[in-house]
PDB file of N, CA and C in Angstrom:
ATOM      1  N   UNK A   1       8.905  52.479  -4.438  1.00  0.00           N
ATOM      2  CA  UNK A   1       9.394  51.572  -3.434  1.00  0.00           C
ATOM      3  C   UNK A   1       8.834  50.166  -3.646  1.00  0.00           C
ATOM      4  N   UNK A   2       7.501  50.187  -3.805  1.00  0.00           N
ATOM      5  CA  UNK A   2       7.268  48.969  -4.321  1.00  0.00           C
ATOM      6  C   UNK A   2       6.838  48.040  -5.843  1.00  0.00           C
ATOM      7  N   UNK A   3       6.874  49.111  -6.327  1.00  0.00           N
ATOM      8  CA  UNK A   3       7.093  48.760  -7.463  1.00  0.00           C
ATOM      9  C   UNK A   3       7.267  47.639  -8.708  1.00  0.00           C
ATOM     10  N   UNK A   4       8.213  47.172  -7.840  1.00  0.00           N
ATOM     11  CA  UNK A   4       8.813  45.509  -8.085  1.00  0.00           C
ATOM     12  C   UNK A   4       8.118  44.963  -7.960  1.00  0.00           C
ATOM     13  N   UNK A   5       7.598  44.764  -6.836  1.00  0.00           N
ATOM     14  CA  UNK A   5       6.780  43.844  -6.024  1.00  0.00           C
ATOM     15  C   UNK A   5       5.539  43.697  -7.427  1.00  0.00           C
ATOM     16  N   UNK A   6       4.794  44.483  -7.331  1.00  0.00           N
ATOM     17  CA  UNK A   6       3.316  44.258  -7.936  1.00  0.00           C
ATOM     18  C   UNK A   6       3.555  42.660  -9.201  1.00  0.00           C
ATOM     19  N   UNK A   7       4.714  42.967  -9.835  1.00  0.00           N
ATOM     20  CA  UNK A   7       4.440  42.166 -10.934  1.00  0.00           C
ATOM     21  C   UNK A   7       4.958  40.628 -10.280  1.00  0.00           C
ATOM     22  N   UNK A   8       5.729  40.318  -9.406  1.00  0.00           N
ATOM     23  CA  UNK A   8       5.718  38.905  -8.403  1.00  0.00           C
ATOM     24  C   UNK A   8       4.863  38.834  -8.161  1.00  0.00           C
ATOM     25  N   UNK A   9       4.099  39.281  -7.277  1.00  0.00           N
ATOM     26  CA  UNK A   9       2.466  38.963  -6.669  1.00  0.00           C
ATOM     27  C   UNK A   9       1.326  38.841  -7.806  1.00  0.00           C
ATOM     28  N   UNK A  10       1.248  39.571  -8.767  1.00  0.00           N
ATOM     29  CA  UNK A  10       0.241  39.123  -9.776  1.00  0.00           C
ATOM     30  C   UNK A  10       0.819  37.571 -10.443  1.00  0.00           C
ATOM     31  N   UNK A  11       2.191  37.641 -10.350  1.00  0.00           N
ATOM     32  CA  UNK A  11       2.768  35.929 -11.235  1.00  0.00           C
ATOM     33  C   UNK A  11       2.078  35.390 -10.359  1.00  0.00           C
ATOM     34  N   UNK A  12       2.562  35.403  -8.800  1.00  0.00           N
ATOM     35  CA  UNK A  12       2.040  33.991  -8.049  1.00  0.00           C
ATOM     36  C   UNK A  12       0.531  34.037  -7.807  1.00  0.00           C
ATOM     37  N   UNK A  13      -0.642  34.960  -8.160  1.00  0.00           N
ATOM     38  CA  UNK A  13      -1.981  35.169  -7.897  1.00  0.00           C
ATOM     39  C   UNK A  13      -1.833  33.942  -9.257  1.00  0.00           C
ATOM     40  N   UNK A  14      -1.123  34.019 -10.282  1.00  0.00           N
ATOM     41  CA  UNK A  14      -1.694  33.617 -11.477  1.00  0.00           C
ATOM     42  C   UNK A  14      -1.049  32.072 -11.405  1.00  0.00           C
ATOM     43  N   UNK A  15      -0.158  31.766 -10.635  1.00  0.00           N
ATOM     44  CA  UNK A  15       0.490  30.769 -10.769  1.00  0.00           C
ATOM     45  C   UNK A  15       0.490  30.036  -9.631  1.00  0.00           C
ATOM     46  N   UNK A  16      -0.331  30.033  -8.312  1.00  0.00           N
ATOM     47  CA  UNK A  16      -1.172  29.470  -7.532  1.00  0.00           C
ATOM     48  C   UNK A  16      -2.296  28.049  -8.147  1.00  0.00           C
ATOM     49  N   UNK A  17      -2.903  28.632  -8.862  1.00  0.00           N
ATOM     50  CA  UNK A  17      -4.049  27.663  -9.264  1.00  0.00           C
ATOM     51  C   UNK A  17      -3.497  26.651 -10.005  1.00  0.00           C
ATOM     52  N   UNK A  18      -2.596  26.750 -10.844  1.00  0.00           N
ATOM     53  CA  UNK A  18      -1.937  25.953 -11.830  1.00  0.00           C
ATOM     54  C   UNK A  18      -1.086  24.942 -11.262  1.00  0.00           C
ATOM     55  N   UNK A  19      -0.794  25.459  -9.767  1.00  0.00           N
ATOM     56  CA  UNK A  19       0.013  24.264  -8.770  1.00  0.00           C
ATOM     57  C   UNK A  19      -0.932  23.214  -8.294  1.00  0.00           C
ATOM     58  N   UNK A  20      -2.254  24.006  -8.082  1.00  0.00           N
ATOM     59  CA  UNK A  20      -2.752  22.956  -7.111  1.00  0.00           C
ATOM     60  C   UNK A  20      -3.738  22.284  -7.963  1.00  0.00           C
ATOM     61  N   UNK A  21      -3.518  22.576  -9.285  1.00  0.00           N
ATOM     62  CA  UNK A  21      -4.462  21.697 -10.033  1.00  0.00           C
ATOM     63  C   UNK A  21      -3.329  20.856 -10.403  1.00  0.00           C
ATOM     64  N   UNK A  22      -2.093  20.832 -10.935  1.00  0.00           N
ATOM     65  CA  UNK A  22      -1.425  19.809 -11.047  1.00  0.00           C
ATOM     66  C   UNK A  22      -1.193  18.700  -9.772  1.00  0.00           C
ATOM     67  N   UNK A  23      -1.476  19.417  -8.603  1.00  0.00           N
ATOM     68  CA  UNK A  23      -0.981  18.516  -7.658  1.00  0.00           C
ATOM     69  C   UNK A  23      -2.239  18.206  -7.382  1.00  0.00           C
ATOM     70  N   UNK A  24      -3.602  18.133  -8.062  1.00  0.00           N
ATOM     71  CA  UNK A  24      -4.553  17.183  -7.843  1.00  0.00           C
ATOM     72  C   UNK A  24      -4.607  16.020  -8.859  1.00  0.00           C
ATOM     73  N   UNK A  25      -4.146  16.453  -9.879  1.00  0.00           N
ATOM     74  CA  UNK A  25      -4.152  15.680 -10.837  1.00  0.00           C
ATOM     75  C   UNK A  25      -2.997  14.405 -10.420  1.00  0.00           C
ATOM     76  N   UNK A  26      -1.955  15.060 -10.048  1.00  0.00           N
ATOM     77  CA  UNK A  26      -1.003  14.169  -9.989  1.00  0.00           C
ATOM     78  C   UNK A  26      -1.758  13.482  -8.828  1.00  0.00           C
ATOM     79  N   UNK A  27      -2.657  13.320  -7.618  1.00  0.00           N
ATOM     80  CA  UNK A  27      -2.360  12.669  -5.826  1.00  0.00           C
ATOM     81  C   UNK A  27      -3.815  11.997  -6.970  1.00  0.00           C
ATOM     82  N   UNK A  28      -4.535  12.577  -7.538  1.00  0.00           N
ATOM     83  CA  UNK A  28      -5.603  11.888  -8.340  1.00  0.00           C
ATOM     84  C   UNK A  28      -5.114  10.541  -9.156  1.00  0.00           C
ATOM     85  N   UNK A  29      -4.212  10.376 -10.240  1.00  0.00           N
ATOM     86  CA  UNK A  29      -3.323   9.576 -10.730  1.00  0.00           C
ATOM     87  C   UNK A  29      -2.780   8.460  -9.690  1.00  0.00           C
ATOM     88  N   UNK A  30      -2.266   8.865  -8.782  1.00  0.00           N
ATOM     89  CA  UNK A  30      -1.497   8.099  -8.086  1.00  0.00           C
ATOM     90  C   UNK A  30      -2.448   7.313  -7.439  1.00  0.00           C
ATOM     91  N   UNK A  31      -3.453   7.753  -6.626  1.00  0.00           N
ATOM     92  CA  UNK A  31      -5.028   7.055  -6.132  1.00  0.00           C
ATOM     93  C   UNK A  31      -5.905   6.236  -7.093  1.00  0.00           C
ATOM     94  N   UNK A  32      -5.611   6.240  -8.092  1.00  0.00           N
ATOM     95  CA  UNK A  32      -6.325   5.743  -8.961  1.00  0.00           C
ATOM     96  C   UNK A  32      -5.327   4.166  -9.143  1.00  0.00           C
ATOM     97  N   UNK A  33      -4.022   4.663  -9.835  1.00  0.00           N
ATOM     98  CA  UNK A  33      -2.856   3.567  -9.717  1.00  0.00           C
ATOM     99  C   UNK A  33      -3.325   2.274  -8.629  1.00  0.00           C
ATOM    100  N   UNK A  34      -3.367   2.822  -7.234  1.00  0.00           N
ATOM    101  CA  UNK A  34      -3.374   1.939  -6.155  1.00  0.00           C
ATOM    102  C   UNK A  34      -4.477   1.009  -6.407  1.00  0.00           C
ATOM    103  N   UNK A  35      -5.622   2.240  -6.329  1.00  0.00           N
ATOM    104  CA  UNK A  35      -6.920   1.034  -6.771  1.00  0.00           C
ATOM    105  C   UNK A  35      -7.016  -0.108  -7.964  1.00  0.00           C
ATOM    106  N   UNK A  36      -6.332  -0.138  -8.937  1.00  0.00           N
ATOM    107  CA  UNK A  36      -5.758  -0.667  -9.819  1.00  0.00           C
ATOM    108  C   UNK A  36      -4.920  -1.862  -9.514  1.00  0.00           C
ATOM    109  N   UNK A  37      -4.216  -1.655  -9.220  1.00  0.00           N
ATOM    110  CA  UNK A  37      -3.420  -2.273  -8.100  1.00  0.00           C
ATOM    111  C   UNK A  37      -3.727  -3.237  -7.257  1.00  0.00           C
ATOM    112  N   UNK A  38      -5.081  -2.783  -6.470  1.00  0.00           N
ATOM    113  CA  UNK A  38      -5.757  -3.898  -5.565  1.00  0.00           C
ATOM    114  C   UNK A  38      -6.897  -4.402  -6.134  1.00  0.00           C
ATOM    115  N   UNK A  39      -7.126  -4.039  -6.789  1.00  0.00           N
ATOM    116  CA  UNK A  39      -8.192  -4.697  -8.071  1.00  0.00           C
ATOM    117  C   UNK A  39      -7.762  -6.186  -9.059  1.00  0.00           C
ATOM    118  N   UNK A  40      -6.451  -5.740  -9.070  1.00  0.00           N
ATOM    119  CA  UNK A  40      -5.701  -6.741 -10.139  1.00  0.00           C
ATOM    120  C   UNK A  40      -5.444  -8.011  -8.967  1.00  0.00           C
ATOM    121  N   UNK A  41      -5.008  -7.685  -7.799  1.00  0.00           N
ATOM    122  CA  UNK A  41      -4.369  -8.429  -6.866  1.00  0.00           C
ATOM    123  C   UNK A  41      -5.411  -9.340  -5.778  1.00  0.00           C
ATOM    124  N   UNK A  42      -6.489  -8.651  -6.107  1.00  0.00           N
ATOM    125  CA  UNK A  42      -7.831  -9.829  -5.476  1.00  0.00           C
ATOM    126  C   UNK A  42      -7.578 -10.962  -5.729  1.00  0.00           C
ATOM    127  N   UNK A  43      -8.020 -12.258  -4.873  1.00  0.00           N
ATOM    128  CA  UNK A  43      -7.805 -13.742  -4.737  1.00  0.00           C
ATOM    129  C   UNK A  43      -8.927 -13.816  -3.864  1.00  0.00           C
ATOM    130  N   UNK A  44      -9.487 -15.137  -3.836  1.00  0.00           N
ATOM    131  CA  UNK A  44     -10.232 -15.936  -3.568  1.00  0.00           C
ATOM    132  C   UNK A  44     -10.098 -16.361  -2.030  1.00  0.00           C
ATOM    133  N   UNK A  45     -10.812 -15.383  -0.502  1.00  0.00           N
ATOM    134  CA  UNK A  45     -10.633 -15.668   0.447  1.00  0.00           C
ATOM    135  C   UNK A  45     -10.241 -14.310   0.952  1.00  0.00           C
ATOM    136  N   UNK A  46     -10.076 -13.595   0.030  1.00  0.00           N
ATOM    137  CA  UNK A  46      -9.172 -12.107   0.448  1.00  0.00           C
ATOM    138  C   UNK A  46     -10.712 -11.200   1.060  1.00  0.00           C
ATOM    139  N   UNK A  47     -10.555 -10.713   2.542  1.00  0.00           N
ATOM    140  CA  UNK A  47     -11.271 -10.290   3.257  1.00  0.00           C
ATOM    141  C   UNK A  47     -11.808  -8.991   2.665  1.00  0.00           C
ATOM    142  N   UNK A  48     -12.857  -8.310   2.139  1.00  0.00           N
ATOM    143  CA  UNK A  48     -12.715  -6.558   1.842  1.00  0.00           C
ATOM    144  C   UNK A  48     -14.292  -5.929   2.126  1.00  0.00           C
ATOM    145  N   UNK A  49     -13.627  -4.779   1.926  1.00  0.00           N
ATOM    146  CA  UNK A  49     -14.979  -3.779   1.786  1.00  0.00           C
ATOM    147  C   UNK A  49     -15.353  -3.354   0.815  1.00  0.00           C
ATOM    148  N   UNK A  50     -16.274  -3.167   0.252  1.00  0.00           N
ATOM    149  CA  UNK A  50     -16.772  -2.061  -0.794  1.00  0.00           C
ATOM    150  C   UNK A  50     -16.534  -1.056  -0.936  1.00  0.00           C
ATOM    151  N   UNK A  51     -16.865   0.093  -1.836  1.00  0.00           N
ATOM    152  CA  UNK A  51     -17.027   1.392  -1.580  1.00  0.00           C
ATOM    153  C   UNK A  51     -17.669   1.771  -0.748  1.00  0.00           C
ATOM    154  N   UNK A  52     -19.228   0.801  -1.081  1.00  0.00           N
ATOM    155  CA  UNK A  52     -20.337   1.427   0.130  1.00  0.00           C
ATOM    156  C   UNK A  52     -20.212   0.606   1.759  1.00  0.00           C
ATOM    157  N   UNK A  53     -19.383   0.205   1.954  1.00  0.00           N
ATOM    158  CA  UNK A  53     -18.901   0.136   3.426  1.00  0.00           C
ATOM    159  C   UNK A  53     -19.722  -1.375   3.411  1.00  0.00           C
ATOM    160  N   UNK A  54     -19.647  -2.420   2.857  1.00  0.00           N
ATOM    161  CA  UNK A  54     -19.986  -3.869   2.978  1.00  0.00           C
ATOM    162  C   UNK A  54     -18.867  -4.654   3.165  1.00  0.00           C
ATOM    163  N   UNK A  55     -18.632  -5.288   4.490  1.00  0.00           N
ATOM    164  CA  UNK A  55     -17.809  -6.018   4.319  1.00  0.00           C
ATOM    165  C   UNK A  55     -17.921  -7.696   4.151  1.00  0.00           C
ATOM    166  N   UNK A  56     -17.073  -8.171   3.415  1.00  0.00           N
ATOM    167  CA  UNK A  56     -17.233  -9.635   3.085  1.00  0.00           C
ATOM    168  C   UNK A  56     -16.067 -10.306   2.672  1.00  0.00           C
ATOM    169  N   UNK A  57     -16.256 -11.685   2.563  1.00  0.00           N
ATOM    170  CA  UNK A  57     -15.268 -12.369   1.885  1.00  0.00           C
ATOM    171  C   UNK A  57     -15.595 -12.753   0.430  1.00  0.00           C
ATOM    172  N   UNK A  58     -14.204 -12.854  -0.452  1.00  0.00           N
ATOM    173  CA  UNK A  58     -14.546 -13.280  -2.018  1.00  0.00           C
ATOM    174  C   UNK A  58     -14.369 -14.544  -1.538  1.00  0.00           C
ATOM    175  N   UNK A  59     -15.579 -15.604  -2.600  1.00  0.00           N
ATOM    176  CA  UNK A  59     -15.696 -16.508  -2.784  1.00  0.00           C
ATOM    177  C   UNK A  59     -15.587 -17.145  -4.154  1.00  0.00           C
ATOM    178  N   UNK A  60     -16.376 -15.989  -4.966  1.00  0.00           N
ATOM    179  CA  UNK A  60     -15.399 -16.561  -6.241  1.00  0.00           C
ATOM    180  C   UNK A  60     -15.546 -14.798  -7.295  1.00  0.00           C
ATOM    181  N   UNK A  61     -14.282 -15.242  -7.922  1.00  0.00           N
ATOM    182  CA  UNK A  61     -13.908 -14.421  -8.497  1.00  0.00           C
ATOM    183  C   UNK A  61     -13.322 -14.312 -10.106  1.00  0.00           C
ATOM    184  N   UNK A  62     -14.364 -13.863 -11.222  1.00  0.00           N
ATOM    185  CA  UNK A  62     -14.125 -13.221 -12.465  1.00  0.00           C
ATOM    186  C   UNK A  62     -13.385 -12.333 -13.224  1.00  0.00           C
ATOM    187  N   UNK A  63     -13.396 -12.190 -14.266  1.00  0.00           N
ATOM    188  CA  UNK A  63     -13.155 -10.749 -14.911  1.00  0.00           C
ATOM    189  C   UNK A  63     -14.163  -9.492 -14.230  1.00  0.00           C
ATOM    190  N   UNK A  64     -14.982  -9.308 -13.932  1.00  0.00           N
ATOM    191  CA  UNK A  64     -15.848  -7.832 -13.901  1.00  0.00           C
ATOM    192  C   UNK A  64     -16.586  -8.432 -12.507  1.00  0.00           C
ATOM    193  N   UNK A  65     -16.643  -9.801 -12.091  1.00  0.00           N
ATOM    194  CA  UNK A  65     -18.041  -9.507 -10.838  1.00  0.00           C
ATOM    195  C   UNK A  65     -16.943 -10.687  -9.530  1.00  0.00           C
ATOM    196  N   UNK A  66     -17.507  -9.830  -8.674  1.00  0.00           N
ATOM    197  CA  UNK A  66     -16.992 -10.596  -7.423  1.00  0.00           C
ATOM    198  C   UNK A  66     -18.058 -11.297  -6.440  1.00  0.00           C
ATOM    199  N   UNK A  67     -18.139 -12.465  -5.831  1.00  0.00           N
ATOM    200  CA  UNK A  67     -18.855 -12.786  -5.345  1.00  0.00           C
ATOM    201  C   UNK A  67     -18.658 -12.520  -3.879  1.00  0.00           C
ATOM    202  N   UNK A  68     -19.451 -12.524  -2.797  1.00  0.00           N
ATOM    203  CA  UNK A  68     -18.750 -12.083  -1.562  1.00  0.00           C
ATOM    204  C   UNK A  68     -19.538 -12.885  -0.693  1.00  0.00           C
ATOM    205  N   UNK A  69     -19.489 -13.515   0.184  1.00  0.00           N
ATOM    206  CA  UNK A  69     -19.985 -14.260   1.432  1.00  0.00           C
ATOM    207  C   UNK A  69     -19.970 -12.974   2.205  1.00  0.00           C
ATOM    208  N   UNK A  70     -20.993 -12.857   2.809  1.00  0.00           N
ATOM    209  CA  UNK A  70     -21.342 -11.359   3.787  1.00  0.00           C
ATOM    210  C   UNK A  70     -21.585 -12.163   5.344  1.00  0.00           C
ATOM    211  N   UNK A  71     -21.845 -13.464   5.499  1.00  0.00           N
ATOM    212  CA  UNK A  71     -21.896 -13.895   6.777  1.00  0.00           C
ATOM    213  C   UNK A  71     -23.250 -14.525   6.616  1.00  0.00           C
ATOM    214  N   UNK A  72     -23.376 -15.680   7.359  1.00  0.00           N
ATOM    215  CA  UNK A  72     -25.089 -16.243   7.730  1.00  0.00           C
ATOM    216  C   UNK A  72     -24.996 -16.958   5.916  1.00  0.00           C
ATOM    217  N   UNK A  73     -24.254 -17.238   5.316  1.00  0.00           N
ATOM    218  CA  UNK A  73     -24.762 -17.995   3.919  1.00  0.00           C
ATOM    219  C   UNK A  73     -24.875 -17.103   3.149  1.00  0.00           C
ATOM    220  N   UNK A  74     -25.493 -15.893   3.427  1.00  0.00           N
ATOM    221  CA  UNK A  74     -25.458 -14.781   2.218  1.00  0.00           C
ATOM    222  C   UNK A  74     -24.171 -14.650   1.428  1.00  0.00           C
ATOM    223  N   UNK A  75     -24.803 -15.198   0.132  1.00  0.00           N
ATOM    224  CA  UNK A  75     -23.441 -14.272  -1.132  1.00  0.00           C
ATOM    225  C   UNK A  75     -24.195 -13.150  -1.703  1.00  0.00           C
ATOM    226  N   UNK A  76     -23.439 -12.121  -2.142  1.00  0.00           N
ATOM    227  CA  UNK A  76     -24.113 -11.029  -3.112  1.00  0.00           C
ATOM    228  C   UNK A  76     -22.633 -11.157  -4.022  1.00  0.00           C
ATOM    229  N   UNK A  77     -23.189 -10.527  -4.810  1.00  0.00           N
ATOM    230  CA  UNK A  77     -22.100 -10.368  -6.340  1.00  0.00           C
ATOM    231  C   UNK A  77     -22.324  -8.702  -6.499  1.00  0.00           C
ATOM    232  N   UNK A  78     -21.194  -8.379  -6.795  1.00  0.00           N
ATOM    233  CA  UNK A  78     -20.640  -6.868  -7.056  1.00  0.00           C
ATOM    234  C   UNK A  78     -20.007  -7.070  -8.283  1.00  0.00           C
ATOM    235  N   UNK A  79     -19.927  -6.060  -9.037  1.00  0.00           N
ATOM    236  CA  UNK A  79     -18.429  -5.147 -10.047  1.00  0.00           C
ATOM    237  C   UNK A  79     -17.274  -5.540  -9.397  1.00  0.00           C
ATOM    238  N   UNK A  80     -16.839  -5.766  -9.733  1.00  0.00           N
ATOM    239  CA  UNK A  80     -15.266  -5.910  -9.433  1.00  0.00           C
ATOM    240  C   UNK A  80     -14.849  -4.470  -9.134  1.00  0.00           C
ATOM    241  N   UNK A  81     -15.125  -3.561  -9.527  1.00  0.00           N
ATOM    242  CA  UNK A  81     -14.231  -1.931  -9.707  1.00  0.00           C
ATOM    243  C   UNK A  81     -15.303  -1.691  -8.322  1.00  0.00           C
ATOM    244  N   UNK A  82     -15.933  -1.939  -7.508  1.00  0.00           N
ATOM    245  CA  UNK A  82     -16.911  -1.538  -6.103  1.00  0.00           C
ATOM    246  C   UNK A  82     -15.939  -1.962  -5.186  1.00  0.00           C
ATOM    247  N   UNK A  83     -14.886  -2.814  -5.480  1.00  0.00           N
ATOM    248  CA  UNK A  83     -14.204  -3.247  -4.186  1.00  0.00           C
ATOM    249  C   UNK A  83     -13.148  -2.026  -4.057  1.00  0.00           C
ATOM    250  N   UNK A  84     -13.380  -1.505  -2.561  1.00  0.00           N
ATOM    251  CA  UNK A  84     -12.146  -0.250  -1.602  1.00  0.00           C
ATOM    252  C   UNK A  84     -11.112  -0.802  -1.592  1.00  0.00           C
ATOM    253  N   UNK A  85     -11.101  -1.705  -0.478  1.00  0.00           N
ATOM    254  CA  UNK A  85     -10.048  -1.925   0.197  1.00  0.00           C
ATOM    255  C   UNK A  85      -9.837  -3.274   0.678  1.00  0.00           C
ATOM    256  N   UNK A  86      -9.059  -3.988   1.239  1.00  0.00           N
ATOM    257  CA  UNK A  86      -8.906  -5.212   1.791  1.00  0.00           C
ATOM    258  C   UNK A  86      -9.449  -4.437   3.255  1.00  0.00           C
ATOM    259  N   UNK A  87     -10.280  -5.336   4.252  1.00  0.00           N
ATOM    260  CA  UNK A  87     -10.656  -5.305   5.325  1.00  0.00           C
ATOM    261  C   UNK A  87      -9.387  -4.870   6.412  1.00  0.00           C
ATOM    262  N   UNK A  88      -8.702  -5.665   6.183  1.00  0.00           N
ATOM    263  CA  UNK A  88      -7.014  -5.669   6.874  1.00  0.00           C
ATOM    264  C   UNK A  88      -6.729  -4.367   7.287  1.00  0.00           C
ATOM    265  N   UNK A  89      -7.157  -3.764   5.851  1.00  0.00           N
ATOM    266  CA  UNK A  89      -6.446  -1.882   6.067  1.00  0.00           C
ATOM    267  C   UNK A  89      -7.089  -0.775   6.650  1.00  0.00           C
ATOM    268  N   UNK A  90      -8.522  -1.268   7.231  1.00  0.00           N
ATOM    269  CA  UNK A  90      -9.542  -0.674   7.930  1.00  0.00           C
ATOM    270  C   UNK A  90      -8.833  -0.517   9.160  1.00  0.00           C
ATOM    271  N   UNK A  91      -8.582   0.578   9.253  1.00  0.00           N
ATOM    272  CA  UNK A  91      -8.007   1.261  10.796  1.00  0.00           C
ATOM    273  C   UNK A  91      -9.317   1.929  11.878  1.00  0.00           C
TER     274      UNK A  91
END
């Protein structure tokens, strides 16, 4: 009676993992894209955060280092690849 069955259920035991590693790879890819994306598209005045949750303004801006006005006169300089997000998108 069931018979059938066994060899479907061993495919999808076996063909489970292989989905959800592609569909990390792929939402991985696509997350990566974006950051890319807002990395390239930084300008001079553009409000953001860090990875590690600093927020500031660019003041001036390179190939590899960003400078950031943090408030009170403080600049610090970062990597360029440390910047998250534009501030804006902080919900």
């Amino acid at each position: 009676m069931f018979s059938g069955s066994g060899g479907i259920g061993y495919l999808l035991i076996l063909l489970l993992p292989f989905a959800l590693l592609i569909f990390i790879v792929i939402s991985q890819r696509r997350r990566s894209q974006q950051v890319q994306a807002l990395q390239s598209s930084l300008n001079v005045g553009d409000q953001v955060v860090t990875t590690s949750g600093l927020y500031g303004t660019i003041v001036a801006l390179d190939d590899n280092v960003v400078t950031l006005d943090t408030g009170a006169g403080s600049t610090l300089r970062y990597d360029r690849r440390a910047i998250g997000m534009r501030s804006t998108e902080v919900v």
